[in-house]
C-alpha atoms as a PDB file:
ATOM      1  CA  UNK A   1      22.625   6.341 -22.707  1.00  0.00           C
ATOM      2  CA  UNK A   2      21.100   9.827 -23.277  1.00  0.00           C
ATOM      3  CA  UNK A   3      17.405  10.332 -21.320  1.00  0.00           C
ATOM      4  CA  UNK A   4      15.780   9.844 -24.915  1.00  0.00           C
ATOM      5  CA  UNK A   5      16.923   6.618 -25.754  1.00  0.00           C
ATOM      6  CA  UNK A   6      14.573   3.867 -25.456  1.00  0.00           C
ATOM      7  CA  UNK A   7      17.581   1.150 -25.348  1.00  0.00           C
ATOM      8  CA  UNK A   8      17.900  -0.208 -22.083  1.00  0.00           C
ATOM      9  CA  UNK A   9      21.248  -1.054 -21.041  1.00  0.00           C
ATOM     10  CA  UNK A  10      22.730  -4.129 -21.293  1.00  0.00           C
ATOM     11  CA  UNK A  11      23.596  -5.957 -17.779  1.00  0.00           C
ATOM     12  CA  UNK A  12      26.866  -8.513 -17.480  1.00  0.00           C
ATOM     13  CA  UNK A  13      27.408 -10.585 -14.600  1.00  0.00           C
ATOM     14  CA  UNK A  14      31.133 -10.775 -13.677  1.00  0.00           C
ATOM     15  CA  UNK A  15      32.283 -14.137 -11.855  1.00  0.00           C
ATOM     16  CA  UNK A  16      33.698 -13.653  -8.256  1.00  0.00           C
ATOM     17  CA  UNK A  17      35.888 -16.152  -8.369  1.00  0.00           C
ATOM     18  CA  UNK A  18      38.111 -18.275 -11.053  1.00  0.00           C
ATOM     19  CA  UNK A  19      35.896 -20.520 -10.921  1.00  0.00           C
ATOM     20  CA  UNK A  20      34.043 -21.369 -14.608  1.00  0.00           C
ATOM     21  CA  UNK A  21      30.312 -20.880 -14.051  1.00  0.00           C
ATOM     22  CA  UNK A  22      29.970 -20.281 -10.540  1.00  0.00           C
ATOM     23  CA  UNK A  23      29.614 -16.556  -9.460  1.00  0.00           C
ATOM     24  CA  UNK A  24      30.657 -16.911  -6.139  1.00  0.00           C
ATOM     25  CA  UNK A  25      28.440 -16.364  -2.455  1.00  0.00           C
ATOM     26  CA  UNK A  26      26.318 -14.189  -2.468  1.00  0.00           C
ATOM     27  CA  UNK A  27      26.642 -11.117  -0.104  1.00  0.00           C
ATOM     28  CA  UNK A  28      25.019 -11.756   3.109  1.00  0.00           C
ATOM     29  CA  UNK A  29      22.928  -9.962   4.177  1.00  0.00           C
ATOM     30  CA  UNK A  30      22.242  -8.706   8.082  1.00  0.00           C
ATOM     31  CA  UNK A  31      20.009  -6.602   9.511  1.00  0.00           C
ATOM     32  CA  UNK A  32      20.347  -4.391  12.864  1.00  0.00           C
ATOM     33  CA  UNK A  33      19.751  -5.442  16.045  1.00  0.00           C
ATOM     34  CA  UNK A  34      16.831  -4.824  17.864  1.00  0.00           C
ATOM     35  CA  UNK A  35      16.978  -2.902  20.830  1.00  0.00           C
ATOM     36  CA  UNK A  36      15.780  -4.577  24.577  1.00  0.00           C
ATOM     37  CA  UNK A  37      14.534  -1.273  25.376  1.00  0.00           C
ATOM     38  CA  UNK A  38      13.077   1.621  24.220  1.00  0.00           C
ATOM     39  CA  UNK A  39      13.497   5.027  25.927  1.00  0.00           C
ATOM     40  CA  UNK A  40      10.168   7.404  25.452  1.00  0.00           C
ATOM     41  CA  UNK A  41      10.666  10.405  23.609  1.00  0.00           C
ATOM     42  CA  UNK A  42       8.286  13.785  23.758  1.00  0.00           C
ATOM     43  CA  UNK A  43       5.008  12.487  21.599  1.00  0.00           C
ATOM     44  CA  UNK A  44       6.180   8.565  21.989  1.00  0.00           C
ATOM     45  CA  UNK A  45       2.379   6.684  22.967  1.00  0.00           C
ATOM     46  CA  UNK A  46       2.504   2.974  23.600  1.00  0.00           C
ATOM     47  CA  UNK A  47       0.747   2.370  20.227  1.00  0.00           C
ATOM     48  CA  UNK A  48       3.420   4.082  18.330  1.00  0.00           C
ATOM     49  CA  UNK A  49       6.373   2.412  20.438  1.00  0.00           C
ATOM     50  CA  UNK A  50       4.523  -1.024  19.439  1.00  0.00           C
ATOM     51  CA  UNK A  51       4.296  -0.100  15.419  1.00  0.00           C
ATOM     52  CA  UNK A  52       7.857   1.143  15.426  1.00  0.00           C
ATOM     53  CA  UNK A  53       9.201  -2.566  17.116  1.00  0.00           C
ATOM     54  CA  UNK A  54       6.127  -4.448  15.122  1.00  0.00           C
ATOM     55  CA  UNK A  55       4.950  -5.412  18.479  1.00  0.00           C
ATOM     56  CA  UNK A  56       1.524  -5.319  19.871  1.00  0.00           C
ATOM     57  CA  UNK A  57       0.464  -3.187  22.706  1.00  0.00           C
ATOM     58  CA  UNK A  58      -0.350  -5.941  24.331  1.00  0.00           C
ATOM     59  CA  UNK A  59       3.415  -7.553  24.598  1.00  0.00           C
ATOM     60  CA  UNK A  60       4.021  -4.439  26.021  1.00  0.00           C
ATOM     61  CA  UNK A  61       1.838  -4.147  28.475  1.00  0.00           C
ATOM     62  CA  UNK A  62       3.015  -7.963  29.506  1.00  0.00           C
ATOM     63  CA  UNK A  63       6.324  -7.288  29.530  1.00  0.00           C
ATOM     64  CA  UNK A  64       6.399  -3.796  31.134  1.00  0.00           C
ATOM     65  CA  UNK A  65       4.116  -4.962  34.021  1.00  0.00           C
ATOM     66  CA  UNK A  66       4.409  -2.568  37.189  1.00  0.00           C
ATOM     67  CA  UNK A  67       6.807  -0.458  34.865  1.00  0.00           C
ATOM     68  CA  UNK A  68       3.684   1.307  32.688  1.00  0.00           C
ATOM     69  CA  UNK A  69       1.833   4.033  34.871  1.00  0.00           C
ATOM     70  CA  UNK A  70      -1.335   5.429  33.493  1.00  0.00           C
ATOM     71  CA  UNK A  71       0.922   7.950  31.604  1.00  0.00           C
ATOM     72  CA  UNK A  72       4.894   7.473  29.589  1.00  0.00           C
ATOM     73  CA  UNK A  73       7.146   9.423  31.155  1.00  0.00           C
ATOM     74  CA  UNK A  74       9.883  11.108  29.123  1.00  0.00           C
ATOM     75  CA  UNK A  75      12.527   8.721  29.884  1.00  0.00           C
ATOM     76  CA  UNK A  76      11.279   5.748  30.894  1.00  0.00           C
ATOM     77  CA  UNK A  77      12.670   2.775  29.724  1.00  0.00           C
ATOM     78  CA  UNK A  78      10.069   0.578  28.227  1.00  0.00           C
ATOM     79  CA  UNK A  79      11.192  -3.322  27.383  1.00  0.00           C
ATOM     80  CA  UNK A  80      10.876  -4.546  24.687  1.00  0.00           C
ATOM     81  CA  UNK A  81      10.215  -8.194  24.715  1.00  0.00           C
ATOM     82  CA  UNK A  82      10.323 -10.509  27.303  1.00  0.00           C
ATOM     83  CA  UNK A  83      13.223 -10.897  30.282  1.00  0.00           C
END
């Protein structure tokens, strides 16, 4: 369809199997794991480490305790949720 047209294409649904009126299983979807640990990069802060993992700070904290200094240390491992 050229860029000018104002038709929008027409959409057909192809069967996945032989089978009359059912279109099959749909695909499954799966997502990545998530990592037990997270090892601090140059600029990595604890708040940005808990956005990236949608964790609070405060999980952190918990389960890094006697791990987490006063400062990250290029590095470090840093857990991730609990043992």
């Amino acid at each position: 369809i050229p860029k000018w047209s104002s038709r929008v294409p027409r959409v057909m649904v192809v069967p996945l199997d032989d089978h009359e009126g059912d279109i099959g299983t749909p695909p499954v979807m799966y997502s990545a794991p998530v990592p037990r640990v997270h090892i601090v990069r140059r600029g990595d802060t604890l708040s940005s480490i808990a956005a990236r993992y949608r964790v609070s700070v405060k999980s952190l904290r918990a389960w890094n305790r006697g791990n987490l200094g006063r400062y990250l240390q290029i590095g470090q491992q840093i857990r991730l949720g609990p043992r």
